[in-house]
N, C-alpha and C. Protein backbone atom coordinates (compact mmCIF):
# COMPACT_ATOMS: atom_id res chain seq x y z
N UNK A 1 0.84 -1.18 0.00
CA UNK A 1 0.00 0.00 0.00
C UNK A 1 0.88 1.24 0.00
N UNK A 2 0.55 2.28 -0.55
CA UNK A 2 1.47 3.47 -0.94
C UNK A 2 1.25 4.28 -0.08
N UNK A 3 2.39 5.12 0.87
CA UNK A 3 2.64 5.86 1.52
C UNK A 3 1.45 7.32 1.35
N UNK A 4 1.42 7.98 2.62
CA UNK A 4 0.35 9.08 2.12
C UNK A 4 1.46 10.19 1.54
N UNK A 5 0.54 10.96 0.98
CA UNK A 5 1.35 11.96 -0.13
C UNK A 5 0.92 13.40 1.00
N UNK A 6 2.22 14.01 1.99
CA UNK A 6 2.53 14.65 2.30
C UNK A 6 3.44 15.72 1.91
N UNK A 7 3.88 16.76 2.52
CA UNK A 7 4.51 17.96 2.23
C UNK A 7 6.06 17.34 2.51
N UNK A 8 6.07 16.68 3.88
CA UNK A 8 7.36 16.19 3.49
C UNK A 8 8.43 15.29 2.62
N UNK A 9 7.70 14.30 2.21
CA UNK A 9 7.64 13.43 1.47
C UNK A 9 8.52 13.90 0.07
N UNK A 10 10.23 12.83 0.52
CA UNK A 10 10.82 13.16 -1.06
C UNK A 10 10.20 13.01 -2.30
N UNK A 11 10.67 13.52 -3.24
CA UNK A 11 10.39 13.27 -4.52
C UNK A 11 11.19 11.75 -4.70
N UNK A 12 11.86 11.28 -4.82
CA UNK A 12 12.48 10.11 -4.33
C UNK A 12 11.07 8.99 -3.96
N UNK A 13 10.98 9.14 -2.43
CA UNK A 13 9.77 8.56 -1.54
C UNK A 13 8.14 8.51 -2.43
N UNK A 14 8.44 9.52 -3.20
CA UNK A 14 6.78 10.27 -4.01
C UNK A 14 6.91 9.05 -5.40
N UNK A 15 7.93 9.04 -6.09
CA UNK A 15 8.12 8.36 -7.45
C UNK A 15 7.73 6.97 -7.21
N UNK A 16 8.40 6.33 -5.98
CA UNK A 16 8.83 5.35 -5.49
C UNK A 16 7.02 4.88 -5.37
N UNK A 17 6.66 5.18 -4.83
CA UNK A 17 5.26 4.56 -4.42
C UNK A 17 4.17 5.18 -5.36
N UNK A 18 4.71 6.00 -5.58
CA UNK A 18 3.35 6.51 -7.44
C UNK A 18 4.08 6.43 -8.56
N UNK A 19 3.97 5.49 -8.80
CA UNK A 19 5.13 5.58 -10.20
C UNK A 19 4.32 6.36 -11.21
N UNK A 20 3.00 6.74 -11.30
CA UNK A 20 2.77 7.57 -12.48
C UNK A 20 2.29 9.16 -11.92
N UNK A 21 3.33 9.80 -10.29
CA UNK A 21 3.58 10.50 -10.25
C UNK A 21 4.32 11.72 -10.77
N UNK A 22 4.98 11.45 -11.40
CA UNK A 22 6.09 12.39 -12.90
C UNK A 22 5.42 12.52 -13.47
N UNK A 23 4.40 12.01 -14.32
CA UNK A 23 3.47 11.96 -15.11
C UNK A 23 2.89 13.22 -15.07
N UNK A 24 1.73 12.72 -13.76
CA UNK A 24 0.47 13.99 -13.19
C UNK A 24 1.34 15.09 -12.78
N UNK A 25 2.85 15.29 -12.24
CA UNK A 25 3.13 16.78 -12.08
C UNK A 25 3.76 16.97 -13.70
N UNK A 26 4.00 16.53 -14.20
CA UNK A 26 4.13 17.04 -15.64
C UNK A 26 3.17 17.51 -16.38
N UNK A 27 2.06 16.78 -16.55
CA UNK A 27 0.67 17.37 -17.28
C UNK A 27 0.08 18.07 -16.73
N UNK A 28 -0.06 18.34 -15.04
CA UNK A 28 -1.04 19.34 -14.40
C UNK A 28 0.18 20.48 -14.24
N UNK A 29 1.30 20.58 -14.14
CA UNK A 29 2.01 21.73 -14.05
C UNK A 29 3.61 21.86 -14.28
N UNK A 30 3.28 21.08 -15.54
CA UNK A 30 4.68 21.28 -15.91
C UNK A 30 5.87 20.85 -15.41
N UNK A 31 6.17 20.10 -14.69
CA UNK A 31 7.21 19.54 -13.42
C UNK A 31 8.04 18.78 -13.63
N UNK A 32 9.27 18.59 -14.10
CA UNK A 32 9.96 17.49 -13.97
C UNK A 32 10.02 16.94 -15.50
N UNK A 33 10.01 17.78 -16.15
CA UNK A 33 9.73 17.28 -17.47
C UNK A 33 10.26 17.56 -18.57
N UNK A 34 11.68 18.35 -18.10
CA UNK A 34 12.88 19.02 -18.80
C UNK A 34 13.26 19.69 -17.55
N UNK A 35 14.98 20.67 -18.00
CA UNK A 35 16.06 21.05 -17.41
C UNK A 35 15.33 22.13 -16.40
N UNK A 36 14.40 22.99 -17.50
CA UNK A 36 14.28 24.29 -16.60
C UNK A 36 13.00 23.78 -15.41
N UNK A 37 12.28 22.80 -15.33
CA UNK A 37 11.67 22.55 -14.85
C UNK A 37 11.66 21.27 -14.04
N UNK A 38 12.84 21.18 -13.64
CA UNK A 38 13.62 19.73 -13.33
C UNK A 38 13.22 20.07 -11.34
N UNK A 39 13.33 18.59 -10.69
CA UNK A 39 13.75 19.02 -9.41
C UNK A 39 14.60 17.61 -9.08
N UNK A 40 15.39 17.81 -7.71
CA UNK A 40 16.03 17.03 -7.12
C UNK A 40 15.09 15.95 -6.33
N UNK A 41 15.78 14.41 -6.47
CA UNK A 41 15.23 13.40 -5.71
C UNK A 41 15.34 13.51 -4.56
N UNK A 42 15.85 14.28 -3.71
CA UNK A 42 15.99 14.88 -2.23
C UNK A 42 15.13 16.12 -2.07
N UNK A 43 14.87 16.44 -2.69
CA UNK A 43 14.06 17.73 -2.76
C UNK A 43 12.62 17.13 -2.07
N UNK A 44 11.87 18.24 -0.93
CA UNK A 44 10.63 17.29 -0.40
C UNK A 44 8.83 17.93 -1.59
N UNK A 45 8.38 17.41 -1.23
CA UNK A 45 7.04 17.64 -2.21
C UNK A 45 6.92 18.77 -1.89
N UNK A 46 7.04 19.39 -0.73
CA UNK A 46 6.56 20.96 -0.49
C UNK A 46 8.12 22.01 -0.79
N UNK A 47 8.85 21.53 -1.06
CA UNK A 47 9.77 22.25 -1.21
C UNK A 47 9.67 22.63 -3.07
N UNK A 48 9.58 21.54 -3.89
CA UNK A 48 9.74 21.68 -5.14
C UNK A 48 8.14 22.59 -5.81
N UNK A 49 7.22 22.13 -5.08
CA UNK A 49 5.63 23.24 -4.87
C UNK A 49 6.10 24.56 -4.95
N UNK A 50 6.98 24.45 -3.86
CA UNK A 50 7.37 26.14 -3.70
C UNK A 50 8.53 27.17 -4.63
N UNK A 51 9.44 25.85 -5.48
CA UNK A 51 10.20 26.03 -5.70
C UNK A 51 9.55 26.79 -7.84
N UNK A 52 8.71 25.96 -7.54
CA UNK A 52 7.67 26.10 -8.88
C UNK A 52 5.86 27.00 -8.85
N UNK A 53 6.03 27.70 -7.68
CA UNK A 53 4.86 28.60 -7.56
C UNK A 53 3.61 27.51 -7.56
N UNK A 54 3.57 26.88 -7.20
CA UNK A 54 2.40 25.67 -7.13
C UNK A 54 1.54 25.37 -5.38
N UNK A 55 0.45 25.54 -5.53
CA UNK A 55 -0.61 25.71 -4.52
C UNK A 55 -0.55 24.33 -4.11
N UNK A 56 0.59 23.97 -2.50
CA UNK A 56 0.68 22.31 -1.77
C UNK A 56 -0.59 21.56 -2.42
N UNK A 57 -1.37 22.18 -1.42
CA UNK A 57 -2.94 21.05 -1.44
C UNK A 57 -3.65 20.89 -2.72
N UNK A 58 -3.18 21.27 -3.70
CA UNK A 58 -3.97 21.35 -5.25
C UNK A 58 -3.03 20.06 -5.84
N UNK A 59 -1.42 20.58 -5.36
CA UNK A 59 -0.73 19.20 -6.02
C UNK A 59 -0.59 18.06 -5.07
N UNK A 60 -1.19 18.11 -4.25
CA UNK A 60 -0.89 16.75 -3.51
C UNK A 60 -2.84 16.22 -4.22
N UNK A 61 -3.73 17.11 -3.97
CA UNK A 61 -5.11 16.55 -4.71
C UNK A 61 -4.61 15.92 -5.86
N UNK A 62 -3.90 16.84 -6.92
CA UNK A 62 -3.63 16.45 -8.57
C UNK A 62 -3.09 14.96 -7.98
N UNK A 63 -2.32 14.89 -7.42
CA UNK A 63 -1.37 12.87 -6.99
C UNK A 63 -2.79 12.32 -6.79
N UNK A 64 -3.51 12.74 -5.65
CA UNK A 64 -4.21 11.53 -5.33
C UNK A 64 -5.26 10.92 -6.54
N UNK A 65 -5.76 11.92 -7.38
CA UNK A 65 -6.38 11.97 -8.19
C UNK A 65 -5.84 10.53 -9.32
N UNK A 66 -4.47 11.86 -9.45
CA UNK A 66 -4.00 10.32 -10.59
C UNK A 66 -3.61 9.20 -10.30
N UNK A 67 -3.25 9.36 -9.29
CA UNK A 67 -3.21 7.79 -8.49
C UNK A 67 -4.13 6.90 -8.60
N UNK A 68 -5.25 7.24 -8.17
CA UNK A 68 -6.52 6.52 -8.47
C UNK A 68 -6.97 6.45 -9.43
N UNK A 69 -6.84 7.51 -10.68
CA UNK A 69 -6.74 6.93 -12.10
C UNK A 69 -5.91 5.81 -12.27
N UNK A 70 -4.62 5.83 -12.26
CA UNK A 70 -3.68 5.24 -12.35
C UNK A 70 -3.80 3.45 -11.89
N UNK A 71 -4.26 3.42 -10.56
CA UNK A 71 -5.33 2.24 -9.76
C UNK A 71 -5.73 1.11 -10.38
N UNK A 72 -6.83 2.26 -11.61
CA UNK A 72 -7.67 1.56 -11.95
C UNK A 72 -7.53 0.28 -13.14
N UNK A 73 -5.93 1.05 -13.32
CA UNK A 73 -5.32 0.45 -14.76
C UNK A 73 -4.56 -1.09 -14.29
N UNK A 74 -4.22 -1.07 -13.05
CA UNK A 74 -3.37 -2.14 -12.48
C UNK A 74 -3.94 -3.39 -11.98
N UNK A 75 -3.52 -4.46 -11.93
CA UNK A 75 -3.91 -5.50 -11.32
C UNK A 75 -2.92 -6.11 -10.37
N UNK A 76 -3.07 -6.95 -9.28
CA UNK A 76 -2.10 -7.50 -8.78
C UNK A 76 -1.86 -8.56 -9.31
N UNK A 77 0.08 -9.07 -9.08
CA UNK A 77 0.56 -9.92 -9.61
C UNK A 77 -0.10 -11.53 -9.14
N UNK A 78 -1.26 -11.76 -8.01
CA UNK A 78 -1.83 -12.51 -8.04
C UNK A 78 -3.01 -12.62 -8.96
N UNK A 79 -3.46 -12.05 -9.38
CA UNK A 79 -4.54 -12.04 -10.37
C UNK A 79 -3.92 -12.02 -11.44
N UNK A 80 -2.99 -12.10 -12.07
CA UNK A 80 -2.43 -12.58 -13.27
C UNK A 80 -2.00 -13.75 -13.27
N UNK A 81 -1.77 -14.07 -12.10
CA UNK A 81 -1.39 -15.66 -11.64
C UNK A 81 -2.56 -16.58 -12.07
N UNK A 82 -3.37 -15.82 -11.63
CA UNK A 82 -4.94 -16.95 -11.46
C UNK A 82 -5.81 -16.85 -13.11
N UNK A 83 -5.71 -15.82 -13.89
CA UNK A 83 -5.80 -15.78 -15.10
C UNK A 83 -5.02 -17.01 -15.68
N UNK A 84 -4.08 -16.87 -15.63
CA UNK A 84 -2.75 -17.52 -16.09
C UNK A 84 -3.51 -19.22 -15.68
N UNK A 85 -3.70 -19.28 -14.28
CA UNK A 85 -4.10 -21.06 -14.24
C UNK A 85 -5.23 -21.52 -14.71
N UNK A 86 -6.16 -20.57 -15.07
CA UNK A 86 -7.82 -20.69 -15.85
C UNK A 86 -7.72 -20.51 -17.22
N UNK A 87 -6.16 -20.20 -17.53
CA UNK A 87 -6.49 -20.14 -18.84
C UNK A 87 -7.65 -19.20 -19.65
N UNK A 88 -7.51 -17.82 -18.79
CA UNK A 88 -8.39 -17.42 -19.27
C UNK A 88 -8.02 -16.58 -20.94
N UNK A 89 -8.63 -15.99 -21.55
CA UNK A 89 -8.50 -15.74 -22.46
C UNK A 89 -8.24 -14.11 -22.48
N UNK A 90 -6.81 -13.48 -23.18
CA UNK A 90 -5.66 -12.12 -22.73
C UNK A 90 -4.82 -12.57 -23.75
N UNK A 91 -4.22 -10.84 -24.14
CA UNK A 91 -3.19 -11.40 -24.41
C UNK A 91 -1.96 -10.60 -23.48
N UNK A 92 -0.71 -11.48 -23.09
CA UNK A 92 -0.07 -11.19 -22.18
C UNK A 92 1.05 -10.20 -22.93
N UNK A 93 1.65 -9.56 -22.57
CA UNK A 93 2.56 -8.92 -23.49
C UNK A 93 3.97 -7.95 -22.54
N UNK A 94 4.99 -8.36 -22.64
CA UNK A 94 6.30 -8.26 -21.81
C UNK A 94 6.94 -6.95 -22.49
N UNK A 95 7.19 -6.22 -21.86
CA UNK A 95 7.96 -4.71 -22.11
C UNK A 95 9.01 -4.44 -21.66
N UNK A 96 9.39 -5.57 -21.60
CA UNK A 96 11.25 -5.40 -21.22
C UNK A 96 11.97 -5.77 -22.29
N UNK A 97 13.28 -5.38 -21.79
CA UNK A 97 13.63 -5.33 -23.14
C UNK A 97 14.18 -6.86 -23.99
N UNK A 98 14.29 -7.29 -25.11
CA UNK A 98 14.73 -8.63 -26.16
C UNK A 98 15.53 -9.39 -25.05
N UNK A 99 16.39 -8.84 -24.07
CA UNK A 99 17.59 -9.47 -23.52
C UNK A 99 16.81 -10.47 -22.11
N UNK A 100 16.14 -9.32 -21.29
CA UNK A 100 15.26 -9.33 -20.19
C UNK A 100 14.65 -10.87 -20.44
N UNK A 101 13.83 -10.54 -21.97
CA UNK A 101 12.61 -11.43 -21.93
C UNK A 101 12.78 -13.01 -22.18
N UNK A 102 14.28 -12.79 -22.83
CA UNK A 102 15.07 -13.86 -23.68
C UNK A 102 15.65 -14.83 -22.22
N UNK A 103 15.63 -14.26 -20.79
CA UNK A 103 16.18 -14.43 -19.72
C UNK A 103 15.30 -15.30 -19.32
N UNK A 104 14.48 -14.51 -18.76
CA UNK A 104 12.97 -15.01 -17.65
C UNK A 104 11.67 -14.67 -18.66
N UNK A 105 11.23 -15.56 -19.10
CA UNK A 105 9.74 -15.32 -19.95
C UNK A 105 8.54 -15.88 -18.79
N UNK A 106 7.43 -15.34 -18.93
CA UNK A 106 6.03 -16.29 -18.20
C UNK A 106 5.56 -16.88 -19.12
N UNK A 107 4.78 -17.97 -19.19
CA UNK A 107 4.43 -18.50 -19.70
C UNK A 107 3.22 -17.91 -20.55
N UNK A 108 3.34 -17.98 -21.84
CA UNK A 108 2.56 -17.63 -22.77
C UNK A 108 2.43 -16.25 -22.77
N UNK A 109 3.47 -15.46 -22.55
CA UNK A 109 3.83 -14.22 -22.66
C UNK A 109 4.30 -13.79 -23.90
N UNK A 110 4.09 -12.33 -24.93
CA UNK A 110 4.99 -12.33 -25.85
C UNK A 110 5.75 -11.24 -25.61
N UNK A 111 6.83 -10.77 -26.58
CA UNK A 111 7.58 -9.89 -26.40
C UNK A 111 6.94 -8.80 -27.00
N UNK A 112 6.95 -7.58 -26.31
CA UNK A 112 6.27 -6.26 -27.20
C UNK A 112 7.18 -5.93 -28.27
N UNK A 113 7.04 -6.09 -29.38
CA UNK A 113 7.79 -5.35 -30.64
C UNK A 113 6.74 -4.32 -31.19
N UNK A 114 7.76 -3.41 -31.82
CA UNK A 114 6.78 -2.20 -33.06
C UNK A 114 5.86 -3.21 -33.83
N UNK A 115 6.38 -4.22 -34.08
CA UNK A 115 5.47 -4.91 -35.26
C UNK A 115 3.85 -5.61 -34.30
N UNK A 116 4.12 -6.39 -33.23
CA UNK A 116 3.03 -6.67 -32.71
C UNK A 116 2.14 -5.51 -32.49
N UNK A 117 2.88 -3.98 -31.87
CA UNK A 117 1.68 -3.13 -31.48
C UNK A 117 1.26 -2.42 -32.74
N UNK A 118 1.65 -2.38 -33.44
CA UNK A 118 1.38 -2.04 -34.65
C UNK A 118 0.13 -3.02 -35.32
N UNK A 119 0.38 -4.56 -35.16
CA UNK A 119 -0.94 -5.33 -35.21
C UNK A 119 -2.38 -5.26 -34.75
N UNK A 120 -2.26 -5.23 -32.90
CA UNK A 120 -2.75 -4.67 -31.73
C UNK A 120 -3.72 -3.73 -32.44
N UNK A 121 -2.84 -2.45 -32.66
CA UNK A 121 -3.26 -1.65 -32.88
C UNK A 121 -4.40 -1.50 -34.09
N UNK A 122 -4.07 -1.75 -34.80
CA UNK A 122 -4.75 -1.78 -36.49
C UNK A 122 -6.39 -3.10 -36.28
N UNK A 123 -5.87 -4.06 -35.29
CA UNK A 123 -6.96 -5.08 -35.21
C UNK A 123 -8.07 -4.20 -34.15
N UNK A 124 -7.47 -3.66 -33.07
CA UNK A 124 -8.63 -3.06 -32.50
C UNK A 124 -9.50 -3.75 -32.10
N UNK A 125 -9.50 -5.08 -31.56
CA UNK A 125 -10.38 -5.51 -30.68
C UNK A 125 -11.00 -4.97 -29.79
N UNK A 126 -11.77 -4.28 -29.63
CA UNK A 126 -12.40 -3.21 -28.24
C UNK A 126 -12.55 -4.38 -27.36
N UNK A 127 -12.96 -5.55 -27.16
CA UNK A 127 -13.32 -6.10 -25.98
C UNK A 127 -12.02 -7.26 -25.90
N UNK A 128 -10.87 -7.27 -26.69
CA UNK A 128 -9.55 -7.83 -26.00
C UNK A 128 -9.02 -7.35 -25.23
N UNK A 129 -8.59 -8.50 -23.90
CA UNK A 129 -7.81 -8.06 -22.72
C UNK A 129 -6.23 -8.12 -22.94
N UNK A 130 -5.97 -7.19 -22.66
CA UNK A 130 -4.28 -6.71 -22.76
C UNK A 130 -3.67 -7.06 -21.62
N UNK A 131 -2.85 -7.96 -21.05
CA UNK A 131 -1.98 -7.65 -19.79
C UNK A 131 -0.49 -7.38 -20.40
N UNK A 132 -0.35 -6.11 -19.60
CA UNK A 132 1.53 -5.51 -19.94
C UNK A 132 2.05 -6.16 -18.47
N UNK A 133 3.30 -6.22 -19.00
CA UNK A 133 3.91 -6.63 -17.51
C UNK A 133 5.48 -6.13 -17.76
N UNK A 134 6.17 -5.58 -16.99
CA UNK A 134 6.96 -4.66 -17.40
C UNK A 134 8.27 -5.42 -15.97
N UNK A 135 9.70 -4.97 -16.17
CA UNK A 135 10.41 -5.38 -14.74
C UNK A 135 10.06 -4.89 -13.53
N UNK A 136 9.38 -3.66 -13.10
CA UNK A 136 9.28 -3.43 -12.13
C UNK A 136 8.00 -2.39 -11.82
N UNK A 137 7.30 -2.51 -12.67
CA UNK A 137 6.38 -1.58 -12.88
C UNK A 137 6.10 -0.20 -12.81
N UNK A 138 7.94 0.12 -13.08
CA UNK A 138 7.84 1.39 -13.57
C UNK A 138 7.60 2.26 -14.67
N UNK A 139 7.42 1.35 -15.71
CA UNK A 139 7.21 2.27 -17.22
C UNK A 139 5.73 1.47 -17.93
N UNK A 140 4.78 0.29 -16.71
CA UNK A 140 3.80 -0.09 -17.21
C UNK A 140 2.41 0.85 -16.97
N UNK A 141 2.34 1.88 -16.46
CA UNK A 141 1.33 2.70 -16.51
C UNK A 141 1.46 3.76 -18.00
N UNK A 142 2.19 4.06 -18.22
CA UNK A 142 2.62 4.77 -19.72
C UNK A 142 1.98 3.83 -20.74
N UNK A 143 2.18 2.48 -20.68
CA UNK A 143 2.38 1.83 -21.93
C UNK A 143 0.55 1.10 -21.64
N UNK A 144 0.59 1.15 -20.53
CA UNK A 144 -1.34 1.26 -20.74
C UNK A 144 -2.09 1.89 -21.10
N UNK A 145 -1.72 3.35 -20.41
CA UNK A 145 -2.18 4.40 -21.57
C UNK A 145 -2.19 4.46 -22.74
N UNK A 146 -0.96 4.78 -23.16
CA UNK A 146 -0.81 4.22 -24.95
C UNK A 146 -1.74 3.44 -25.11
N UNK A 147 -1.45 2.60 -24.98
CA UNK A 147 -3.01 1.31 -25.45
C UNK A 147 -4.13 1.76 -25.52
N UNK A 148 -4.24 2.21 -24.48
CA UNK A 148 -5.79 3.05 -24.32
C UNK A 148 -6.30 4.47 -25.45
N UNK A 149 -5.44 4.41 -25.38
CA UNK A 149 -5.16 5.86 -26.09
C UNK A 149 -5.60 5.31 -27.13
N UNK A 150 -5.22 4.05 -28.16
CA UNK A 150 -5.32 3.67 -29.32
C UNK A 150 -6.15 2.67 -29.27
N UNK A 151 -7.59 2.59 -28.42
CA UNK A 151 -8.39 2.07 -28.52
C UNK A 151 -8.20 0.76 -28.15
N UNK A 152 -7.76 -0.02 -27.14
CA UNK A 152 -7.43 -1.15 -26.02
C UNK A 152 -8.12 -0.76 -25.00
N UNK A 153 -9.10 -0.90 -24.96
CA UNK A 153 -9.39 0.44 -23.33
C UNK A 153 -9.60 -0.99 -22.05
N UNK A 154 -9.31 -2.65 -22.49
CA UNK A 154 -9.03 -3.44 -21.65
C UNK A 154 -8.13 -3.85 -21.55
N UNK A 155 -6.89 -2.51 -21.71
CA UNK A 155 -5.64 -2.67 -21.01
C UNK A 155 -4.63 -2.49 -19.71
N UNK A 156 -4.67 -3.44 -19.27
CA UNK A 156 -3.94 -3.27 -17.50
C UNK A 156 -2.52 -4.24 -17.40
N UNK A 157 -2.18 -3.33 -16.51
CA UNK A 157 -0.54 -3.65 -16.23
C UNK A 157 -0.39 -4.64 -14.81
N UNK A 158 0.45 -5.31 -14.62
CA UNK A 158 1.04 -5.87 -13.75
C UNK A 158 1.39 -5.05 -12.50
N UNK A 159 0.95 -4.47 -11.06
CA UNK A 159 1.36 -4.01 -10.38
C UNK A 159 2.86 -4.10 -10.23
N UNK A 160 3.97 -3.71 -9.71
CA UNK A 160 4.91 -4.31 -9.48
C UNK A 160 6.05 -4.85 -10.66
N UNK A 161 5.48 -5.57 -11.26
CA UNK A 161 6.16 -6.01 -12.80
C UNK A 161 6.69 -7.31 -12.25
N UNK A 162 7.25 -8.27 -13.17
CA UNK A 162 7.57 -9.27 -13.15
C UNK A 162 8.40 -9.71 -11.62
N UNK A 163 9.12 -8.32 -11.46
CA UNK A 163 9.99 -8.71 -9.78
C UNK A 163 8.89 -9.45 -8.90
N UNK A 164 7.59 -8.23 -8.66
CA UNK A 164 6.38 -8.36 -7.71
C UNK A 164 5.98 -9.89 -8.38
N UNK A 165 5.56 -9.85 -9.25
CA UNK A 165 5.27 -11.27 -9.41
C UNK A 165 5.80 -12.43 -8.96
N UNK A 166 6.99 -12.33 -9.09
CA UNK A 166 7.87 -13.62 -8.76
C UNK A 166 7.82 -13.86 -7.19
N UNK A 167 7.55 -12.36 -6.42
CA UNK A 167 7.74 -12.62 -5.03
C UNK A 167 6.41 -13.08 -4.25
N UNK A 168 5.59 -12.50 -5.38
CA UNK A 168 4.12 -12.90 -4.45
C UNK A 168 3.10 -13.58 -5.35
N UNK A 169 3.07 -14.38 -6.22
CA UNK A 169 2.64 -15.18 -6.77
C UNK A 169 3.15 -15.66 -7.85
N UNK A 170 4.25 -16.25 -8.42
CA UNK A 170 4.84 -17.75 -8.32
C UNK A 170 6.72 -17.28 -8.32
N UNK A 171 6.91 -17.97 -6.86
CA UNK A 171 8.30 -17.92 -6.37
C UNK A 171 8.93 -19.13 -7.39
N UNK A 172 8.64 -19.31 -8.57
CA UNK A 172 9.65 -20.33 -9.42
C UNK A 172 9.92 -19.15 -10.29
N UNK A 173 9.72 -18.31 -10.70
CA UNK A 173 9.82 -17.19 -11.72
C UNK A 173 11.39 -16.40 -11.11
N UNK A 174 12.33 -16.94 -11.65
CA UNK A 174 13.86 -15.87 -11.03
C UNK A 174 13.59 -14.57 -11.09
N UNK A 175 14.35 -13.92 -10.08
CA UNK A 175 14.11 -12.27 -9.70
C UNK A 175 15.23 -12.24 -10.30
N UNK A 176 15.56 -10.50 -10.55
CA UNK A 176 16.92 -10.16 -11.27
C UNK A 176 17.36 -8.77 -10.84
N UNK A 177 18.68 -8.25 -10.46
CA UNK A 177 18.35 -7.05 -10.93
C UNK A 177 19.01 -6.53 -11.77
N UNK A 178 18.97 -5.20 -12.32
CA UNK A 178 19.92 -4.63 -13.52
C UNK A 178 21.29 -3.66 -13.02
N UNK A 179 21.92 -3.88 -13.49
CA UNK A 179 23.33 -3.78 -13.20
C UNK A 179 23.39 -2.64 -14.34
N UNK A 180 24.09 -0.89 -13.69
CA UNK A 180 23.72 -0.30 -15.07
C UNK A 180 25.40 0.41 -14.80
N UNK A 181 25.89 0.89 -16.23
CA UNK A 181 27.19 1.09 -16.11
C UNK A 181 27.32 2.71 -15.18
């Protein structure tokens, strides 16, 4: 469960538990979304408010708001589990990258390429279910949107991403992490 969205609360602490926090201060006020409008991961929520002429309680509303947009798009990594043993009918689709997927796949998962969403896209099933599942479920609220955006509107992401999965519904799935230069 995600921390409450206070004044003190790093930007760090804020990303960390809303991952499609960058998002909502980018579209409701510009935030974080280039140089001149950049802030520090130490920087606290009420400090970077102030630092950008922005009314606290309007941007901590704008979070909760999209948060719960955001919510609505996710499922937990147990309910993909239980899809997964019913065989229910989705299509599963992995957003990590060729190397990632080539590593640890789920079962009956595919790899997202330009060419599949490009398929996706053009077929337009309105009542096909989409599951994205991403490493850590930081870049799977974006890529639901997209979907949505292009007419998937039964597209939802993996809370967590494949890590969360592995830890809380099926511990045979290897965890990993990325090693970056």
């Amino acid at each position: 469960m995600p921390i409450e969205i206070h004044a003190n609360l790093t930007m760090k602490s804020l990303l960390d538990q809303y991952p499609g926090a960058r998002r909502a201060l980018f579209s409701a006020f510009h935030i974080g979304g280039c140089q001149s409008c950049a802030y520090e991961l130490e920087e606290t929520l009420e400090e970077v408010c102030k630092n950008h002429s922005i009314d606290l309680d309007v941007a901590i509303r704008c979070l909760a708001d999209s948060h719960k947009h955001d919510s609505s798009m996710l499922i937990p990594p147990t309910e993909l589990k239980a899809m997964l043993d019913k065989n229910e009918p989705f299509i599963l689709l992995d957003t990590r990258t060729r190397e990632e997927f080539e590593a640890i796949t789920l079962p009956g998962a595919q790899l997202m390429t330009q060419e599949l969403q490009t398929s996706l896209f053009a077929e337009k099933k309105n009542n096909q279910k989409v599951i994205l599942i991403d490493h850590q479920g930081r870049s799977v609220l974006d890529h639901c949107a997209w979907f949505r955006g292009h007419g998937l509107l039964h597209t939802f992401g993996v809370e967590g991403g494949l890590d969360r999965y592995a830890k809380e519904a099926d511990p045979s799935i290897a965890r990993y992490r990325l090693e970056m230069d």
